[in-house]
PDB file of N, CA and C in Angstrom:
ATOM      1  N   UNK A   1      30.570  56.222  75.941  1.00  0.00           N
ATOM      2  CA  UNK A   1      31.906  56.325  75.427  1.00  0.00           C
ATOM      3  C   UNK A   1      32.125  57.775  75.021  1.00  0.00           C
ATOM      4  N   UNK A   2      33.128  57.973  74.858  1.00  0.00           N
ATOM      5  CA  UNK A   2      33.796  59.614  74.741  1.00  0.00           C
ATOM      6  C   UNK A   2      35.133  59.628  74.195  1.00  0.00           C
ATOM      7  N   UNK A   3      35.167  60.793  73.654  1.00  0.00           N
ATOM      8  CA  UNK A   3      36.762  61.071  73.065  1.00  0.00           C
ATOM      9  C   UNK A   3      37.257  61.644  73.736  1.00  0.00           C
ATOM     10  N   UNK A   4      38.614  60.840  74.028  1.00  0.00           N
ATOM     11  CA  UNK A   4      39.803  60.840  74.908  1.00  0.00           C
ATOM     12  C   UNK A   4      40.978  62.130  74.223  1.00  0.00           C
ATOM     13  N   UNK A   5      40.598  62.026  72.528  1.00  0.00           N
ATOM     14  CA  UNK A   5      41.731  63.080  71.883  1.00  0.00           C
ATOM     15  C   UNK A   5      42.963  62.029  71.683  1.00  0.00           C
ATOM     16  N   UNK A   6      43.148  60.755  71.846  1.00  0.00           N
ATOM     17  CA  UNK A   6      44.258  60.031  71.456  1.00  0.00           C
ATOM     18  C   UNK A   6      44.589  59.753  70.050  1.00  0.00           C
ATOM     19  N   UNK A   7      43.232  60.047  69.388  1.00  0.00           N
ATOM     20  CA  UNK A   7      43.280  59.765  68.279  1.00  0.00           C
ATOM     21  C   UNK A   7      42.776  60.667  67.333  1.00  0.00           C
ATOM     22  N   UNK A   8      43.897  60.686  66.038  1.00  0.00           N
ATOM     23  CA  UNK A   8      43.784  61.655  65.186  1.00  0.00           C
ATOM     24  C   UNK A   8      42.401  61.933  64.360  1.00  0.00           C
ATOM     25  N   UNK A   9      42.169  63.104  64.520  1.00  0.00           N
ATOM     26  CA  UNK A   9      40.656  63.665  64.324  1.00  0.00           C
ATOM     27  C   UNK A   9      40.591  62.870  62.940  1.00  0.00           C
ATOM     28  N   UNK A  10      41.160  63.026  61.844  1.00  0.00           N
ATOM     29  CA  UNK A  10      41.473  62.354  60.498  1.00  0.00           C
ATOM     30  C   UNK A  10      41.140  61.089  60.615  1.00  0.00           C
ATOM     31  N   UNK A  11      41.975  60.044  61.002  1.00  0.00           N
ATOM     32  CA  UNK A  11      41.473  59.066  61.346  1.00  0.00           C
ATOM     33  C   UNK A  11      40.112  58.438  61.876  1.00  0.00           C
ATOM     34  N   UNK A  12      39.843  59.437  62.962  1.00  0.00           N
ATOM     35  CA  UNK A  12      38.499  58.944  62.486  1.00  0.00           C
ATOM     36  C   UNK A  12      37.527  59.434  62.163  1.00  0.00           C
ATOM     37  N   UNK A  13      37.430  59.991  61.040  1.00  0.00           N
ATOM     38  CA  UNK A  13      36.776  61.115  60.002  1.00  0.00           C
ATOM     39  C   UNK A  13      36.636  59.556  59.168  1.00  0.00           C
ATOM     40  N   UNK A  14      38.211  59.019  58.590  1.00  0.00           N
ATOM     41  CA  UNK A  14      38.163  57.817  57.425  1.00  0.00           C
ATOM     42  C   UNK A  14      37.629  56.865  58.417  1.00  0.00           C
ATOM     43  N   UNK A  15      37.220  56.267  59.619  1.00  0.00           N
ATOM     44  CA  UNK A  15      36.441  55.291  60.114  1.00  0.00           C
ATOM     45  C   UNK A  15      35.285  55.042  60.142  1.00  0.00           C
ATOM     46  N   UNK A  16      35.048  56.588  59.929  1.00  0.00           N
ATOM     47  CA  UNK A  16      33.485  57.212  60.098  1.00  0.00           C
ATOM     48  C   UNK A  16      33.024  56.550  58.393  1.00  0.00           C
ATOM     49  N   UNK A  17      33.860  57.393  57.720  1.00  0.00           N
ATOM     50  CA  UNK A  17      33.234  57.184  56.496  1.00  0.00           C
ATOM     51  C   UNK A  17      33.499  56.074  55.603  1.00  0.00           C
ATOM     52  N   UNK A  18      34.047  55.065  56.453  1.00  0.00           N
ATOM     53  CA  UNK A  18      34.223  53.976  55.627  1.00  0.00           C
ATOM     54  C   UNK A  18      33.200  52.903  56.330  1.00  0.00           C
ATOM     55  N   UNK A  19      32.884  53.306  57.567  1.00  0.00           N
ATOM     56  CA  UNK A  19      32.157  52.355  58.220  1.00  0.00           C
ATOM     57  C   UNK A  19      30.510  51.774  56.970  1.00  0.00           C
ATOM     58  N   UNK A  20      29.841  50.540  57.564  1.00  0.00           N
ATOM     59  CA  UNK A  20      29.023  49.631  56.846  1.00  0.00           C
ATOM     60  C   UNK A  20      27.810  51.151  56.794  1.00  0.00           C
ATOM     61  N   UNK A  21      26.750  51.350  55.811  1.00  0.00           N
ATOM     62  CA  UNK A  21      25.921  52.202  56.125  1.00  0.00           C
ATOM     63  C   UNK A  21      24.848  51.205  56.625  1.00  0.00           C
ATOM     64  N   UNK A  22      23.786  51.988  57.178  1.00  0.00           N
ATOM     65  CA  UNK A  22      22.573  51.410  57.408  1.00  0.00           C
ATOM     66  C   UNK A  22      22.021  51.015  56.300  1.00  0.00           C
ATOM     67  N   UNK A  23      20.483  50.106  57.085  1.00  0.00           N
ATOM     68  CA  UNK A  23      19.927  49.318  55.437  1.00  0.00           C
ATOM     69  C   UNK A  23      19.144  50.934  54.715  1.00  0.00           C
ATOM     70  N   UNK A  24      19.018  50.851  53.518  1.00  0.00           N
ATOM     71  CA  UNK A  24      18.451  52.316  53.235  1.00  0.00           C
ATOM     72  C   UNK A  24      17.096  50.972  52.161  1.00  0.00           C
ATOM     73  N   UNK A  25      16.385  52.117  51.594  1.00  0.00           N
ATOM     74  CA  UNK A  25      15.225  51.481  50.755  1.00  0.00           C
ATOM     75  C   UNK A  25      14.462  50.631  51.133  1.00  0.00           C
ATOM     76  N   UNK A  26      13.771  49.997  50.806  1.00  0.00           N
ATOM     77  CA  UNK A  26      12.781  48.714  51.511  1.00  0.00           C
ATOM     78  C   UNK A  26      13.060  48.217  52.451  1.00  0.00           C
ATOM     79  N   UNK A  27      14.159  47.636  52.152  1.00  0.00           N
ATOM     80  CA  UNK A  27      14.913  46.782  53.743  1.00  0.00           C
ATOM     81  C   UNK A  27      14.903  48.008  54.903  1.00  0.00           C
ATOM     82  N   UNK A  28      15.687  49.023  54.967  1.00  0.00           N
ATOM     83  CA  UNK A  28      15.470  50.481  55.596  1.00  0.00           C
ATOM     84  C   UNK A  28      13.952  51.018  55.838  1.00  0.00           C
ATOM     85  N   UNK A  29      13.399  50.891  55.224  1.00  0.00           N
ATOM     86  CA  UNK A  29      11.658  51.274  55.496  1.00  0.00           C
ATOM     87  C   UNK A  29      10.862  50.251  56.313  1.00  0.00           C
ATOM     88  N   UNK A  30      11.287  49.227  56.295  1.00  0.00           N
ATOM     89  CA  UNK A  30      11.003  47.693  56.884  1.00  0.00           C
ATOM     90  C   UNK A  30      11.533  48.181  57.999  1.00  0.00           C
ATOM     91  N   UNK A  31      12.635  47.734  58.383  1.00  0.00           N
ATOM     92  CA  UNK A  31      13.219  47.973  59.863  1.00  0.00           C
ATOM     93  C   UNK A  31      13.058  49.141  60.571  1.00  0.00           C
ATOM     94  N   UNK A  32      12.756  50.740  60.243  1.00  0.00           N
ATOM     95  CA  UNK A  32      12.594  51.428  60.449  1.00  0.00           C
ATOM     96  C   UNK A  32      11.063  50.898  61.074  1.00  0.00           C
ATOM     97  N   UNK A  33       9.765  51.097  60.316  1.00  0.00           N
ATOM     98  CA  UNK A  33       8.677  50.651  60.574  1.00  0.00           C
ATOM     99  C   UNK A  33       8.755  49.787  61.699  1.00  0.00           C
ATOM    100  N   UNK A  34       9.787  48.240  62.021  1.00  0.00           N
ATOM    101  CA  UNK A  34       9.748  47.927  63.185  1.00  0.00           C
ATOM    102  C   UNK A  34      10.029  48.217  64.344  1.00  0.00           C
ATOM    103  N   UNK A  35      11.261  48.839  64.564  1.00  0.00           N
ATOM    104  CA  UNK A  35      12.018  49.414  65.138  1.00  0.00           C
ATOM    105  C   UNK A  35      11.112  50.470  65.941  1.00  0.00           C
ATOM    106  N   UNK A  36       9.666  51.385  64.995  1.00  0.00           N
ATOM    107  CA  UNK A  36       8.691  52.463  65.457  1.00  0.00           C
ATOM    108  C   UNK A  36       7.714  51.652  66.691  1.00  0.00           C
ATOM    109  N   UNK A  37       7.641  50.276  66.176  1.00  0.00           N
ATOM    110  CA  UNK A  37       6.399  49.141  66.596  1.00  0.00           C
ATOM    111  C   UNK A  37       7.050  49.104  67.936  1.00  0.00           C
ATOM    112  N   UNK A  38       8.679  48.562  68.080  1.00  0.00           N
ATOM    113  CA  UNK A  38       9.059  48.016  69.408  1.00  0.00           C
ATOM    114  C   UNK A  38       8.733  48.880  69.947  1.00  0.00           C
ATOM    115  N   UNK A  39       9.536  50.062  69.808  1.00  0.00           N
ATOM    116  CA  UNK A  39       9.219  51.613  70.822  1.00  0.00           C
ATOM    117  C   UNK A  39       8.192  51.947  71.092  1.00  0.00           C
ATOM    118  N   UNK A  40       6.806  51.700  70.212  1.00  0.00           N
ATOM    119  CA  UNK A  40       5.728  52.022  70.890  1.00  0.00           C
ATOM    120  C   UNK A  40       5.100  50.971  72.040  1.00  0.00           C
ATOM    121  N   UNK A  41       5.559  49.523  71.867  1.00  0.00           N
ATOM    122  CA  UNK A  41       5.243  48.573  72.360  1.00  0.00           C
ATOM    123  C   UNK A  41       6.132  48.885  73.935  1.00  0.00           C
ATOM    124  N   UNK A  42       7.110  48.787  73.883  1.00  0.00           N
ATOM    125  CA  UNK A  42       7.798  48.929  75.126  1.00  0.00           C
ATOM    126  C   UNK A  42       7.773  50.570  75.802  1.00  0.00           C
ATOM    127  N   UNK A  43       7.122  51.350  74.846  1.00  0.00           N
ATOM    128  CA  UNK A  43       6.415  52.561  75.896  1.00  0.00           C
ATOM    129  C   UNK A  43       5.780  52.768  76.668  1.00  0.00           C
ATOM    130  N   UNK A  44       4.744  51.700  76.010  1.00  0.00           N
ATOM    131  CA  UNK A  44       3.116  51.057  76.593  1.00  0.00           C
ATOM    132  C   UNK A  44       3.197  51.019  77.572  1.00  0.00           C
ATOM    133  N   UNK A  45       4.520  49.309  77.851  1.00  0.00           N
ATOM    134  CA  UNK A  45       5.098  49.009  78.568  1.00  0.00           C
ATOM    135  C   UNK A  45       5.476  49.588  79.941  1.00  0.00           C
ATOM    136  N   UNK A  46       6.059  50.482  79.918  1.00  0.00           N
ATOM    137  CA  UNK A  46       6.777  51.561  80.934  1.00  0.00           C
ATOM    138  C   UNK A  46       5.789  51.970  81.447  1.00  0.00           C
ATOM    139  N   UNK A  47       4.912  52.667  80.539  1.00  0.00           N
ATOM    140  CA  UNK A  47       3.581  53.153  81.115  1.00  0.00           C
ATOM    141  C   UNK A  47       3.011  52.549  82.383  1.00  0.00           C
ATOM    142  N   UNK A  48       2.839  51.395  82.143  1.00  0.00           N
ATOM    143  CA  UNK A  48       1.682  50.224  82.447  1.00  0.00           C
ATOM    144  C   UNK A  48       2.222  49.751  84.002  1.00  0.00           C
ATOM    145  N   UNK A  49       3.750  49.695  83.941  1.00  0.00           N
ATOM    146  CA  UNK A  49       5.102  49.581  84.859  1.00  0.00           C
ATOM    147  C   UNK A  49       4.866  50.283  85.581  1.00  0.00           C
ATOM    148  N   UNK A  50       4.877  52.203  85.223  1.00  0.00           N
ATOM    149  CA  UNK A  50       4.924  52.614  86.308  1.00  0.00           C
ATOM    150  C   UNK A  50       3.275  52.702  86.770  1.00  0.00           C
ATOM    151  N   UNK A  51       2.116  52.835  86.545  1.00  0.00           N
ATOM    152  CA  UNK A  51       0.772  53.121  86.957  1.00  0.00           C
ATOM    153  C   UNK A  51       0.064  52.127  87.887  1.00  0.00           C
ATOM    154  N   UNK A  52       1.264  50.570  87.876  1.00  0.00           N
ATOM    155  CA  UNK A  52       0.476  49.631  88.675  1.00  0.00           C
ATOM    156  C   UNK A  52       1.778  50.006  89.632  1.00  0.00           C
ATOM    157  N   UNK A  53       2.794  50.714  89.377  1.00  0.00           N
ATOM    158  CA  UNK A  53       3.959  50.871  90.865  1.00  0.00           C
ATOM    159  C   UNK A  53       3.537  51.936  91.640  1.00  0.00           C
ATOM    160  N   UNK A  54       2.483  52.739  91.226  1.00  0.00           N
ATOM    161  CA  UNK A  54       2.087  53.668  91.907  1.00  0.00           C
ATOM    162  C   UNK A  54       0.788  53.572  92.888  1.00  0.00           C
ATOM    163  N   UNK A  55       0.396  52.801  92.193  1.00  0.00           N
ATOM    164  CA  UNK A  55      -1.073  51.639  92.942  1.00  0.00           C
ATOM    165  C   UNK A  55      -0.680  51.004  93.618  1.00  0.00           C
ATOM    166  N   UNK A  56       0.420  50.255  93.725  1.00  0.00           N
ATOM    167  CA  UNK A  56       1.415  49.429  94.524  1.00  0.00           C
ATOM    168  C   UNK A  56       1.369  50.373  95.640  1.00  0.00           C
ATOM    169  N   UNK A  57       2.319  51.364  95.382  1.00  0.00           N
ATOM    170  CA  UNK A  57       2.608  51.880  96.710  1.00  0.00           C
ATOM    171  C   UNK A  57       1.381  52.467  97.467  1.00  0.00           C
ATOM    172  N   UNK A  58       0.701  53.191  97.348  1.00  0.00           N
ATOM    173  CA  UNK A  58      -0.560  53.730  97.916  1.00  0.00           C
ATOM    174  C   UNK A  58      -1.355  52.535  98.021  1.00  0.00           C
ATOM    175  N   UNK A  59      -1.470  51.458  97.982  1.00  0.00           N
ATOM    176  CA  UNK A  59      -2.270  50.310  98.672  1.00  0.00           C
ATOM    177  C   UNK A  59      -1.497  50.028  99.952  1.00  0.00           C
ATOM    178  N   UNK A  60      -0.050  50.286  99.611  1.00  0.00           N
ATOM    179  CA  UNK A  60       0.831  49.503 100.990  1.00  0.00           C
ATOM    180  C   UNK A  60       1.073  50.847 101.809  1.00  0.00           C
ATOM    181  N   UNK A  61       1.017  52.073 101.526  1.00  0.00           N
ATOM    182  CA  UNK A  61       0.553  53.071 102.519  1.00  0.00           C
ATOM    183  C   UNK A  61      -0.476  53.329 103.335  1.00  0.00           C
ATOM    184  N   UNK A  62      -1.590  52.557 102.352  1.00  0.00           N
ATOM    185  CA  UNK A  62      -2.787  52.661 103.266  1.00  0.00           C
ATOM    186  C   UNK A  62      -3.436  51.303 104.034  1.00  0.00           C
ATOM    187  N   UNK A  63      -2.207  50.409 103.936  1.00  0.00           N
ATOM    188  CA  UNK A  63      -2.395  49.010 104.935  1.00  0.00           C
ATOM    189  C   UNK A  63      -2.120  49.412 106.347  1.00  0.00           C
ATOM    190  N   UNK A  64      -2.536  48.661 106.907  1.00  0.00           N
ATOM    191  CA  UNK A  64      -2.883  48.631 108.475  1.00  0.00           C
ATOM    192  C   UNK A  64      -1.527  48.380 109.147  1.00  0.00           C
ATOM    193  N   UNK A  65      -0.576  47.076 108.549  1.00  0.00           N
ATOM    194  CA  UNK A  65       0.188  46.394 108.380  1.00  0.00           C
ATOM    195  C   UNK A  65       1.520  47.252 108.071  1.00  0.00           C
ATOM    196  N   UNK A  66       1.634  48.344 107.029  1.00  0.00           N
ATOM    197  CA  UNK A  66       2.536  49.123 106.495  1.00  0.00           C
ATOM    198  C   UNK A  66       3.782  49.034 107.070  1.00  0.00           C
ATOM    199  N   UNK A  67       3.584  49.086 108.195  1.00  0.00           N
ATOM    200  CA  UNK A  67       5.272  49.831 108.888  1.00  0.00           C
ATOM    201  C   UNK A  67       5.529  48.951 109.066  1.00  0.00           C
ATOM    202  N   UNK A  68       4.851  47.122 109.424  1.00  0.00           N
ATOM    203  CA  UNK A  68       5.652  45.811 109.898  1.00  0.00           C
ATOM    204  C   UNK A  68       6.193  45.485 108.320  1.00  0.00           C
ATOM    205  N   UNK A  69       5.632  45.403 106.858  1.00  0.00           N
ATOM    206  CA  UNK A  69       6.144  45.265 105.880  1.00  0.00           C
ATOM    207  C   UNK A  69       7.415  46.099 105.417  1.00  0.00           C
ATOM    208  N   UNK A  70       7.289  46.995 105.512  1.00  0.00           N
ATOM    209  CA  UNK A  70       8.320  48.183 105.165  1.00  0.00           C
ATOM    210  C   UNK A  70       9.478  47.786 106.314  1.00  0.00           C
ATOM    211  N   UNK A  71       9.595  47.197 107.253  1.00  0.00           N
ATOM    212  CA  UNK A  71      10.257  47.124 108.325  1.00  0.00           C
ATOM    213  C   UNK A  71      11.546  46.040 107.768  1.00  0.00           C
ATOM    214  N   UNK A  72      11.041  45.101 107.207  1.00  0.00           N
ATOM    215  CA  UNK A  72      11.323  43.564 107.025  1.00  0.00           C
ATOM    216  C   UNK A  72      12.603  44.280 106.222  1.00  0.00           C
ATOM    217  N   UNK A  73      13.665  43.330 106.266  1.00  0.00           N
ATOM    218  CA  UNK A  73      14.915  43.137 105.147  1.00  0.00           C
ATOM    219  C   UNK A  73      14.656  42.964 104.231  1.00  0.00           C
ATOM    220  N   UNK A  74      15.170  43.924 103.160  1.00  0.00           N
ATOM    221  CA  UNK A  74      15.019  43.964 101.728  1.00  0.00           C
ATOM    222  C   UNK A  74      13.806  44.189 101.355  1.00  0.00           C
ATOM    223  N   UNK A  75      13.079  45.156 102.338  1.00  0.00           N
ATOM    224  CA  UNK A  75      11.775  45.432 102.192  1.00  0.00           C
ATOM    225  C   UNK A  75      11.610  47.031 101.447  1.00  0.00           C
ATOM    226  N   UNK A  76      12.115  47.679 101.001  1.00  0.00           N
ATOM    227  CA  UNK A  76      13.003  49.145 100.738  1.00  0.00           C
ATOM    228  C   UNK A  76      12.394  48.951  98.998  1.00  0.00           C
ATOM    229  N   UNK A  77      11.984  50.302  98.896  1.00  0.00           N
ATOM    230  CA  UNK A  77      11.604  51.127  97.459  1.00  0.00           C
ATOM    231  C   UNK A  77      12.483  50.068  96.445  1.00  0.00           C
ATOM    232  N   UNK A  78      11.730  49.555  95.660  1.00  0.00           N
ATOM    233  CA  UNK A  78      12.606  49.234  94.499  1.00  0.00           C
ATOM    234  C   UNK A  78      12.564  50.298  93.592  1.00  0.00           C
ATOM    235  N   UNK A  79      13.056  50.354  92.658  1.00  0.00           N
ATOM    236  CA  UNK A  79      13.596  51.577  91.859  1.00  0.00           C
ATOM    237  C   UNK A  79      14.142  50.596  90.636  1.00  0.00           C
ATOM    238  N   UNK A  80      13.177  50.236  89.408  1.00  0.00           N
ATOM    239  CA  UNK A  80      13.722  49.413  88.768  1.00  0.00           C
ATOM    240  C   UNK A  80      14.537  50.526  87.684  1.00  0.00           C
ATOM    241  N   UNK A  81      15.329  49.986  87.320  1.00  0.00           N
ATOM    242  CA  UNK A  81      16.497  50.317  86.029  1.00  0.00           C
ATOM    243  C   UNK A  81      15.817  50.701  84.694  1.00  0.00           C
ATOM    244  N   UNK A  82      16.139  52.325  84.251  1.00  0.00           N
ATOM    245  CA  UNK A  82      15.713  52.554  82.548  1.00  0.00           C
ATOM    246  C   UNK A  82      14.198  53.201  82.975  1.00  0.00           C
ATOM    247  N   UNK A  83      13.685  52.810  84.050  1.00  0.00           N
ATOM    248  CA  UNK A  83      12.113  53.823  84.304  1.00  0.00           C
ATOM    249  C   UNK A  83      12.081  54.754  84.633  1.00  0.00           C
TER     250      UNK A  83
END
């Protein structure tokens, strides 16, 4: 999303600053702390994603077979989303 300029800088200066704040103190140190856990967990993740997609491909480069697989419909590089 982006500013278009339709709307008066003022306005939303008071949207800004009236908006809910985040949790702050314990509750805020809590969620923060989880929030660190997911991200490291789903980094892992990505990691792990791409190191067996790369093993993937260099096994099916070095098949015998290669060019009849690669040939087939809907047989084409996947390229998953966010990696």
């Amino acid at each position: 999303m982006r500013y278009t300029g339709r709307t008066d800088p003022a306005t939303l200066h008071t949207r800004l600053t009236a908006a809910p704040r985040g949790a702050t103190g314990d509750e805020g140190a809590a969620h923060a702390a989880i929030t660190r856990a997911l991200v490291a967990t789903l980094s892992a993740l990505v990691e792990q994603i791409t190191i067996l997609s790369q093993q993937i491909e260099k096994q099916l480069a070095a098949h015998a077979d290669a060019h009849i697989f690669t040939s087939l419909p809907r047989s084409g590089t996947v390229v998953p989303h966010g990696f």
